[in-house]
C-alpha atoms as a PDB file:
ATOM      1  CA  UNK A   1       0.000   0.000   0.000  1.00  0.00           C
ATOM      2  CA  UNK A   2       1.006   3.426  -0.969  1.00  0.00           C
ATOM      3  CA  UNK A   3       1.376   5.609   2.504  1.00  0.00           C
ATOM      4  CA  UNK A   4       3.435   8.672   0.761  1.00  0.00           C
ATOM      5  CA  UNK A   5       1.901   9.625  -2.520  1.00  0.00           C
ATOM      6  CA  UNK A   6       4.534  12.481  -2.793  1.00  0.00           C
ATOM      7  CA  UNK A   7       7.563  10.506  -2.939  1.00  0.00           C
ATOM      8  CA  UNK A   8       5.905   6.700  -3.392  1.00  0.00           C
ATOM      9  CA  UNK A   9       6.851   5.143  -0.396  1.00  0.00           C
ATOM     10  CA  UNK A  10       5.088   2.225   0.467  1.00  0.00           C
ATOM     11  CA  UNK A  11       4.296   0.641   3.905  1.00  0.00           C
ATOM     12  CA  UNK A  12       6.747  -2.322   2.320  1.00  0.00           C
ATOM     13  CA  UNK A  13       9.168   0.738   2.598  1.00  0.00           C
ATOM     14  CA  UNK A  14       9.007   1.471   5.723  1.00  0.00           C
ATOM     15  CA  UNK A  15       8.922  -1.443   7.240  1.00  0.00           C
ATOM     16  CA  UNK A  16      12.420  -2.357   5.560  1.00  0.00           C
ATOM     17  CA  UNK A  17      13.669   0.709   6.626  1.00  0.00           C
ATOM     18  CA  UNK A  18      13.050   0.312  10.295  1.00  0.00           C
ATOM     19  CA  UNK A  19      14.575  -3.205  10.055  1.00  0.00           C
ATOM     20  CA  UNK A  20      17.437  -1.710   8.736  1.00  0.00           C
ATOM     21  CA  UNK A  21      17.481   0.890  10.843  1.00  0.00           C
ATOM     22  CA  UNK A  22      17.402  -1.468  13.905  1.00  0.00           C
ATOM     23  CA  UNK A  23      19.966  -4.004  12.431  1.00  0.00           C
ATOM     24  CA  UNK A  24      22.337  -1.037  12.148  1.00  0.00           C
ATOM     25  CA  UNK A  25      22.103   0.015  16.180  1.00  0.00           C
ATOM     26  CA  UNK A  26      19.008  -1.756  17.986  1.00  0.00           C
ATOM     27  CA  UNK A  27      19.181   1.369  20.543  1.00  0.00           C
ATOM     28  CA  UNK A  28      18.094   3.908  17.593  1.00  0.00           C
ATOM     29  CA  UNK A  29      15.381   5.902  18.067  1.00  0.00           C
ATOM     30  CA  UNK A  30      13.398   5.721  14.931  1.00  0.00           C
ATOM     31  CA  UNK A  31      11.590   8.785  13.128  1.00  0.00           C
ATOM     32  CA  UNK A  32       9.725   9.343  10.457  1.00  0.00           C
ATOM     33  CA  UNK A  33      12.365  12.072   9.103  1.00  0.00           C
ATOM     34  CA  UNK A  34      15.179   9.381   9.721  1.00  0.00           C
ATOM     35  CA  UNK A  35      13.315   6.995   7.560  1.00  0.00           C
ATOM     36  CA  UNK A  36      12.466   9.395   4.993  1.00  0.00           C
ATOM     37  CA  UNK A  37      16.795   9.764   4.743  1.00  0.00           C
ATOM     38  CA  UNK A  38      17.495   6.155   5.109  1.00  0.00           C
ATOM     39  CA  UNK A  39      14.974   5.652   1.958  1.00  0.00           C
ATOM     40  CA  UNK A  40      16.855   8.689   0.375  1.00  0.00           C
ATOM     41  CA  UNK A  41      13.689  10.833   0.125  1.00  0.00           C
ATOM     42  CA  UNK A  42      12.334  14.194   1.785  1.00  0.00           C
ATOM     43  CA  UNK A  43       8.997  14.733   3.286  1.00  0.00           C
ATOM     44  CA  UNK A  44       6.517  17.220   0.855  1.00  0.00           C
ATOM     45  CA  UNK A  45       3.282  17.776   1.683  1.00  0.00           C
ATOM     46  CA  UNK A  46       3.147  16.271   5.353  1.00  0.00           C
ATOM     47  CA  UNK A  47      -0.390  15.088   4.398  1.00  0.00           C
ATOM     48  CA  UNK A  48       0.634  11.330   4.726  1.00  0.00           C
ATOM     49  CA  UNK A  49       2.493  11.761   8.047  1.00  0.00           C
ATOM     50  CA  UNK A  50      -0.386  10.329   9.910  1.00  0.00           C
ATOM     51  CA  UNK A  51      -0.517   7.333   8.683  1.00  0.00           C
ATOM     52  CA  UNK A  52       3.336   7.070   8.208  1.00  0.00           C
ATOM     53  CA  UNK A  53       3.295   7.383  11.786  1.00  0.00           C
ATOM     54  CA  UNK A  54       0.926   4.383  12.261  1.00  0.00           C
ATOM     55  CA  UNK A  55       2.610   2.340   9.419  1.00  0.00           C
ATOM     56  CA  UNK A  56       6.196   2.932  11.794  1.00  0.00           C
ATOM     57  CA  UNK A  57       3.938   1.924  14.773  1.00  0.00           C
ATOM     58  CA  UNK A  58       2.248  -1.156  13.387  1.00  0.00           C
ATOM     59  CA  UNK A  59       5.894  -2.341  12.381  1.00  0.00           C
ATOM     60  CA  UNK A  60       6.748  -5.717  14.813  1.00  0.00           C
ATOM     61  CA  UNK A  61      10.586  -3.808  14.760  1.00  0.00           C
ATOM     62  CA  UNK A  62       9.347  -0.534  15.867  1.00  0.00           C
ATOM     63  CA  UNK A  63       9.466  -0.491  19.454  1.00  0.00           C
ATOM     64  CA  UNK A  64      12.620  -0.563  21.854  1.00  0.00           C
ATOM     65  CA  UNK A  65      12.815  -2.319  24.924  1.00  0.00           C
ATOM     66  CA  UNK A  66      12.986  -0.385  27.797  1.00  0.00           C
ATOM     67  CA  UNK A  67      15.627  -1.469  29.288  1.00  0.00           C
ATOM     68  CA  UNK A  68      17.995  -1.176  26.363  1.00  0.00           C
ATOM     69  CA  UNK A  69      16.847   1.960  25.399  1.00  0.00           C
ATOM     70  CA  UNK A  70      17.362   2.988  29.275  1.00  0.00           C
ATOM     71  CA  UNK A  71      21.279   4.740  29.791  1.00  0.00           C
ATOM     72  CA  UNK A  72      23.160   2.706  32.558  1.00  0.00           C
ATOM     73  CA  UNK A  73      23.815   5.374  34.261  1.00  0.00           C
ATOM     74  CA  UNK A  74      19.713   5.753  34.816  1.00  0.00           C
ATOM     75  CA  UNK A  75      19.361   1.674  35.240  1.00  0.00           C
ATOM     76  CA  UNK A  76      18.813   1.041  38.775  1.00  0.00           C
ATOM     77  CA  UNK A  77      21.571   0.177  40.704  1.00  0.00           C
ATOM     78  CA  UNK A  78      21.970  -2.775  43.781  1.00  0.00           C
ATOM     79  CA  UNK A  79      22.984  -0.470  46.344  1.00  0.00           C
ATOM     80  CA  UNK A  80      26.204  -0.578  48.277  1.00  0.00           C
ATOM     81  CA  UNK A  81      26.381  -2.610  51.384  1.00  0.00           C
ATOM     82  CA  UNK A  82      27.357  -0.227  54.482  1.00  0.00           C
ATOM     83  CA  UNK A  83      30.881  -1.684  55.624  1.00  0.00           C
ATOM     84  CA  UNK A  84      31.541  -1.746  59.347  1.00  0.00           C
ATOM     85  CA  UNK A  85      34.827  -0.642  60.281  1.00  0.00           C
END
């Protein structure tokens, strides 16, 4: 299906993109502009950006996992033990 009439990209499209995207550094934080790049096109119109957005949403490689996604220096941490002297 046709989601970007503008440039023809296709929900095919995105998908791959996203995959690539995520074989490249799982961690990424995908975007419609950084698709639009990785695919080598520019956004025109904007008209198709809402259901570009739910295309990228309805992809199975879309979403990070929390926990990767979260910095270690956020994670939580087991705290220290208090050492007696």
């Amino acid at each position: 299906m046709i989601v970007c009439q503008c440039t023809a990209i296709s929900d095919h499209d995105i998908r791959a993109a996203i995959s690539w995207m995520r074989a490249a550094d799982p961690d990424t934080i995908v975007t419609a502009g950084k698709i639009y790049h990785a695919l080598g096109k520019r956004a025109d119109c904007g008209g198709c950006l809402p259901l570009f957005i739910d295309t990228m949403r309805g992809s199975p490689e879309f979403p990070v996992d929390a926990r990767a996604a979260t910095p270690p220096t956020l994670r939580q941490r087991p705290r220290a033990r208090a050492r007696a002297d």
